[in-house]
PDB file of N, CA and C in Angstrom:
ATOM      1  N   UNK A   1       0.800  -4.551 -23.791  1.00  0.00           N
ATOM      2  CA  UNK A   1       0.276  -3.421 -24.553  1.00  0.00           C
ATOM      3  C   UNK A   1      -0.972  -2.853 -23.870  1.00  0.00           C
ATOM      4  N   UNK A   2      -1.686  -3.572 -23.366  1.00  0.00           N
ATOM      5  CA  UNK A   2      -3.052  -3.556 -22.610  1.00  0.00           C
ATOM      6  C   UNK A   2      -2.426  -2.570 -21.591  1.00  0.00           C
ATOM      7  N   UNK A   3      -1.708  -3.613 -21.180  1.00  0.00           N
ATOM      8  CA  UNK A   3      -1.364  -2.485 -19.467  1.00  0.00           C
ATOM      9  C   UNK A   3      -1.095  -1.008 -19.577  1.00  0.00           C
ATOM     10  N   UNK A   4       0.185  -0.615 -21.203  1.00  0.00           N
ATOM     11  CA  UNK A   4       0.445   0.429 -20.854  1.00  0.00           C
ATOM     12  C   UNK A   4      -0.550   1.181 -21.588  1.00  0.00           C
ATOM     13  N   UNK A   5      -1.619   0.962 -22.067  1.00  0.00           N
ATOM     14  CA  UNK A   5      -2.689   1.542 -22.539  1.00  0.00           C
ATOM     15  C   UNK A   5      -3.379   1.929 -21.503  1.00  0.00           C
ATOM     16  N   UNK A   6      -3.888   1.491 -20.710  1.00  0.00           N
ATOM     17  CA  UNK A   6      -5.009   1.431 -19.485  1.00  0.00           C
ATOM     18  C   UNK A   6      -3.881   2.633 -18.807  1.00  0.00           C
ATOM     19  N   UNK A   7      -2.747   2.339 -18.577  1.00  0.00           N
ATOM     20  CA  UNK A   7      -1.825   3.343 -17.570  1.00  0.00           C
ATOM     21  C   UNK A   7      -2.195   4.359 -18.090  1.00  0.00           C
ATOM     22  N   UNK A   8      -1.579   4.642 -19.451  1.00  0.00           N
ATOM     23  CA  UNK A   8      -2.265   5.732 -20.425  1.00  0.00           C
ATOM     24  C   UNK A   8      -3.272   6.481 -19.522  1.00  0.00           C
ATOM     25  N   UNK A   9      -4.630   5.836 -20.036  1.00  0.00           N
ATOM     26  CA  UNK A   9      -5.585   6.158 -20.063  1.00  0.00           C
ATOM     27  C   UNK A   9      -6.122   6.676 -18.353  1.00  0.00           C
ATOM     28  N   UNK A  10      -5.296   5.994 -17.292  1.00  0.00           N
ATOM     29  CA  UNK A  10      -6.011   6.469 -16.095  1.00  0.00           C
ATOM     30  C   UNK A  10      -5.152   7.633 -16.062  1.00  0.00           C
ATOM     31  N   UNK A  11      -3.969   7.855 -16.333  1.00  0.00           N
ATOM     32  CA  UNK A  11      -3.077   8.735 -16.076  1.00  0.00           C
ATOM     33  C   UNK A  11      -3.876   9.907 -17.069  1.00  0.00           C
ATOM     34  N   UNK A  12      -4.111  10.214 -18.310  1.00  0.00           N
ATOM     35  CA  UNK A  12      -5.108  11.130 -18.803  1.00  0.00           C
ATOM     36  C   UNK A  12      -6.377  11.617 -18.222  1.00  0.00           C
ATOM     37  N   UNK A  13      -7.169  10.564 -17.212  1.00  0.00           N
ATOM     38  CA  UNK A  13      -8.835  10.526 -16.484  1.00  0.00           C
ATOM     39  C   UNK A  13      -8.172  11.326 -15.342  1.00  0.00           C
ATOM     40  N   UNK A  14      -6.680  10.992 -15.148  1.00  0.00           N
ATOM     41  CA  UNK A  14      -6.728  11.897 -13.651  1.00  0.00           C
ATOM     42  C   UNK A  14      -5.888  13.673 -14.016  1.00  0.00           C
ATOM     43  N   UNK A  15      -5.410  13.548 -15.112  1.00  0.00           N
ATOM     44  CA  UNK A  15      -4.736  15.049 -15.564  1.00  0.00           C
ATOM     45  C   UNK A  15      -5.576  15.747 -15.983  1.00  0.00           C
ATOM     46  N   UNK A  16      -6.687  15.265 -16.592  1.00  0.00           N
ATOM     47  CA  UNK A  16      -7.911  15.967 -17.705  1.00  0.00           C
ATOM     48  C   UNK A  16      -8.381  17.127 -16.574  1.00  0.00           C
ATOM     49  N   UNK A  17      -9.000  16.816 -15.266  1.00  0.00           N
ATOM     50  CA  UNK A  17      -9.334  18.049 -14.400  1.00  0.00           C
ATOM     51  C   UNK A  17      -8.198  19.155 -14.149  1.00  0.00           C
ATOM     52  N   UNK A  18      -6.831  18.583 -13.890  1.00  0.00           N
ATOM     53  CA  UNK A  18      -6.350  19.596 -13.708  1.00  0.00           C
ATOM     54  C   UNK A  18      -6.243  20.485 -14.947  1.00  0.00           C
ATOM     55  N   UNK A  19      -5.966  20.118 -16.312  1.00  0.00           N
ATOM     56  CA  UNK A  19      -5.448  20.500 -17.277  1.00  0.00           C
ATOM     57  C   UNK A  19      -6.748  21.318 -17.590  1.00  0.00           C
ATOM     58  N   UNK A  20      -8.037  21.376 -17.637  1.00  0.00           N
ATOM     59  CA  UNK A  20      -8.957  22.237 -17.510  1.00  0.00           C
ATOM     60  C   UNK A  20      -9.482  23.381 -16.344  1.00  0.00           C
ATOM     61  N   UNK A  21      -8.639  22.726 -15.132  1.00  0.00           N
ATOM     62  CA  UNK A  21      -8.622  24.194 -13.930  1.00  0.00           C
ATOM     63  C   UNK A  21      -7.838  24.546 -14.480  1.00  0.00           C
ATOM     64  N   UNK A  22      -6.429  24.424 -14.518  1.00  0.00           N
ATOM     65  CA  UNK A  22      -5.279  25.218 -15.411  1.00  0.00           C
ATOM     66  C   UNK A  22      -5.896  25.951 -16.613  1.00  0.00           C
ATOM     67  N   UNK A  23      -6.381  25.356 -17.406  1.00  0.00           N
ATOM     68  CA  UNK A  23      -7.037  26.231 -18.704  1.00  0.00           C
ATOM     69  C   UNK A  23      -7.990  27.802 -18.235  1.00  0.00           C
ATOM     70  N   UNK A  24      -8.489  26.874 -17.194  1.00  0.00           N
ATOM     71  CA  UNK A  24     -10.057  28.167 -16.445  1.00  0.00           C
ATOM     72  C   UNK A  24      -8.789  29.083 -15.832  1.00  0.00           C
ATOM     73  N   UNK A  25      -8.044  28.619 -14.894  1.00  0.00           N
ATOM     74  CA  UNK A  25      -7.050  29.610 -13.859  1.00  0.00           C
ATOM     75  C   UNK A  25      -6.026  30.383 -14.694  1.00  0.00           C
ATOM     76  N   UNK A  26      -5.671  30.225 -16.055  1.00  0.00           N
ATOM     77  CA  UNK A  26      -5.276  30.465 -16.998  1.00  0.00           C
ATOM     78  C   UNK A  26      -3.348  30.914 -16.299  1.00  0.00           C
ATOM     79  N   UNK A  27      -2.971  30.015 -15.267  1.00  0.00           N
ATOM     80  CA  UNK A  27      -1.676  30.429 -14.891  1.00  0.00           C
ATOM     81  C   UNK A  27      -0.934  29.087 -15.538  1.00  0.00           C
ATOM     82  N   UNK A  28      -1.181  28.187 -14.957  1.00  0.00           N
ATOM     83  CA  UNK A  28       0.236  27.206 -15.300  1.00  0.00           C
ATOM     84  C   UNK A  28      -0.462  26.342 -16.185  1.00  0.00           C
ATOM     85  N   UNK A  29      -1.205  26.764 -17.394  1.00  0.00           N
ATOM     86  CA  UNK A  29      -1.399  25.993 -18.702  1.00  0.00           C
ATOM     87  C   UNK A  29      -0.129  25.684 -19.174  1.00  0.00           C
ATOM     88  N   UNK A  30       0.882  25.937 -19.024  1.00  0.00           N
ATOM     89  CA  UNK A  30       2.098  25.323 -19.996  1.00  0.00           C
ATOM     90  C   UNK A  30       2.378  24.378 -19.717  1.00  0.00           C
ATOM     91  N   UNK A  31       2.753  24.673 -18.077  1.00  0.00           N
ATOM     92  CA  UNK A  31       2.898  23.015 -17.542  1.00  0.00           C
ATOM     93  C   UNK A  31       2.151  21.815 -17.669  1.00  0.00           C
ATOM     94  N   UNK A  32       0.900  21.971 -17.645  1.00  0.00           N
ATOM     95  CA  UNK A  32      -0.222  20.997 -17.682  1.00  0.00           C
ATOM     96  C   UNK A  32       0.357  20.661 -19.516  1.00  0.00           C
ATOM     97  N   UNK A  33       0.317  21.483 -20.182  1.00  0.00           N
ATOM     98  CA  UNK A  33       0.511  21.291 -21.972  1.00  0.00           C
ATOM     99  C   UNK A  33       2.170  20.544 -22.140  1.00  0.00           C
ATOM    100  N   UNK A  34       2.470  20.914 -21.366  1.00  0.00           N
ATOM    101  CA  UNK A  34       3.945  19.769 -21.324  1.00  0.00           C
ATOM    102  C   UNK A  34       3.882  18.838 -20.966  1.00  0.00           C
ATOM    103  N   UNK A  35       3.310  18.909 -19.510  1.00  0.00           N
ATOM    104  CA  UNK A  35       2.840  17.051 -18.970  1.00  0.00           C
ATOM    105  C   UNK A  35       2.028  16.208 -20.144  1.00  0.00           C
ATOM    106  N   UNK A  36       1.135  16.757 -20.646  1.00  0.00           N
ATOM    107  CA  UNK A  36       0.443  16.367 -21.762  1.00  0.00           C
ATOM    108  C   UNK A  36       1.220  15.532 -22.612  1.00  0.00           C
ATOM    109  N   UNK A  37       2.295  16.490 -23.119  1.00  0.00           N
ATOM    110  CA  UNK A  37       3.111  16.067 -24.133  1.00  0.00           C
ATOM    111  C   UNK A  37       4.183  14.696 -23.907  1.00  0.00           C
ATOM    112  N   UNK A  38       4.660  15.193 -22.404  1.00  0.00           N
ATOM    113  CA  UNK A  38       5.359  14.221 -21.828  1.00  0.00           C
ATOM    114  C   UNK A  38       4.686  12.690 -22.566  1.00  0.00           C
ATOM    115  N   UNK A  39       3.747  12.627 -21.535  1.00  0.00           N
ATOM    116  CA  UNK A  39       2.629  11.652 -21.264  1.00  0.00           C
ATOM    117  C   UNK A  39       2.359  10.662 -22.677  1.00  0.00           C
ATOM    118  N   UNK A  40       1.957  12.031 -23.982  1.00  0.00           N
ATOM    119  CA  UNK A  40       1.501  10.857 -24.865  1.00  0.00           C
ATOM    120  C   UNK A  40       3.145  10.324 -25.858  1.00  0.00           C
ATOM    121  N   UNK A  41       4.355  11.036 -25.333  1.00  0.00           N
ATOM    122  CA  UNK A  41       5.348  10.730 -25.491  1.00  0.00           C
ATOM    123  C   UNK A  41       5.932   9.527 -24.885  1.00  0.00           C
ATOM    124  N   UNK A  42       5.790   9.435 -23.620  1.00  0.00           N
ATOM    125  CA  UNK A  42       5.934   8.086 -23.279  1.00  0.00           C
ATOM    126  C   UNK A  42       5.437   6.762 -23.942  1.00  0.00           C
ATOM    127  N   UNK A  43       4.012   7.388 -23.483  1.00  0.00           N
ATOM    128  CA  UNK A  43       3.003   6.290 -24.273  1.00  0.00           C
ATOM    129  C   UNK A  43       3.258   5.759 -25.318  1.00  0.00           C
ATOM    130  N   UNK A  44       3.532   6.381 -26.531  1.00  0.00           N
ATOM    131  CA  UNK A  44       3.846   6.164 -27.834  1.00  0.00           C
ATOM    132  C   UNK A  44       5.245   5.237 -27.965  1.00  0.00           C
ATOM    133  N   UNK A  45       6.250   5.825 -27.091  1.00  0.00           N
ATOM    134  CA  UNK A  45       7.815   4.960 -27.260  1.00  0.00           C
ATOM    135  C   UNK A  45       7.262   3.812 -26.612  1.00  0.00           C
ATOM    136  N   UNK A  46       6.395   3.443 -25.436  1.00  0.00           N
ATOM    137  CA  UNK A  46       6.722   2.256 -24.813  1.00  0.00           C
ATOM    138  C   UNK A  46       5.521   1.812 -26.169  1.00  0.00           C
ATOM    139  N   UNK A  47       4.765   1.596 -26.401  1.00  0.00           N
ATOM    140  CA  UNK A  47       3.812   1.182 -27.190  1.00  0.00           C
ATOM    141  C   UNK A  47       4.557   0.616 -28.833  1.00  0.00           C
ATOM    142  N   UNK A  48       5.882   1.789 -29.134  1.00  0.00           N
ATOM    143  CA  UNK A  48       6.583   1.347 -29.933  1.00  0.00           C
ATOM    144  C   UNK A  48       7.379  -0.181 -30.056  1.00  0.00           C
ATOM    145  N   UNK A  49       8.103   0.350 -29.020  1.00  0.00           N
ATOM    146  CA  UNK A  49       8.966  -0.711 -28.351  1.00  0.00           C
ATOM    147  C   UNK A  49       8.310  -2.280 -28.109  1.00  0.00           C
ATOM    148  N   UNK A  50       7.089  -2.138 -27.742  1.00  0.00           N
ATOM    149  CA  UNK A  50       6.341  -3.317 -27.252  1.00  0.00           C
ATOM    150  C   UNK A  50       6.129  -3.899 -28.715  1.00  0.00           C
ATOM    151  N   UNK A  51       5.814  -3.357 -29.147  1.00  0.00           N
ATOM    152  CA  UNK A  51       5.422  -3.831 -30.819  1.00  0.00           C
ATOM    153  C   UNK A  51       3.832  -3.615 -30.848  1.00  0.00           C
TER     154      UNK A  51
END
């Protein structure tokens, strides 16, 4: 649970810049807002699954 938390979490420390140039560059915010979604979608099923 630890692990895929921490994965989580570096994987968010390293999207957070882009997902705010994207916000400033105001072109491929969707994508960044999907990866987003992806991301805490994963997170959540494996976190499920693990118990």
């Amino acid at each position: 649970m630890k692990i895929f938390f921490w994965i989580f979490l570096g994987a968010l420390v390293l999207l957070t810049p882009l997902f705010i140039y994207d916000m400033v560059q105001r072109q491929s915010i969707n994508i960044s807002f999907i990866l987003m979604i992806i991301l805490c979608f994963v997170f959540y099923t494996r976190a499920f699954k693990t118990g």
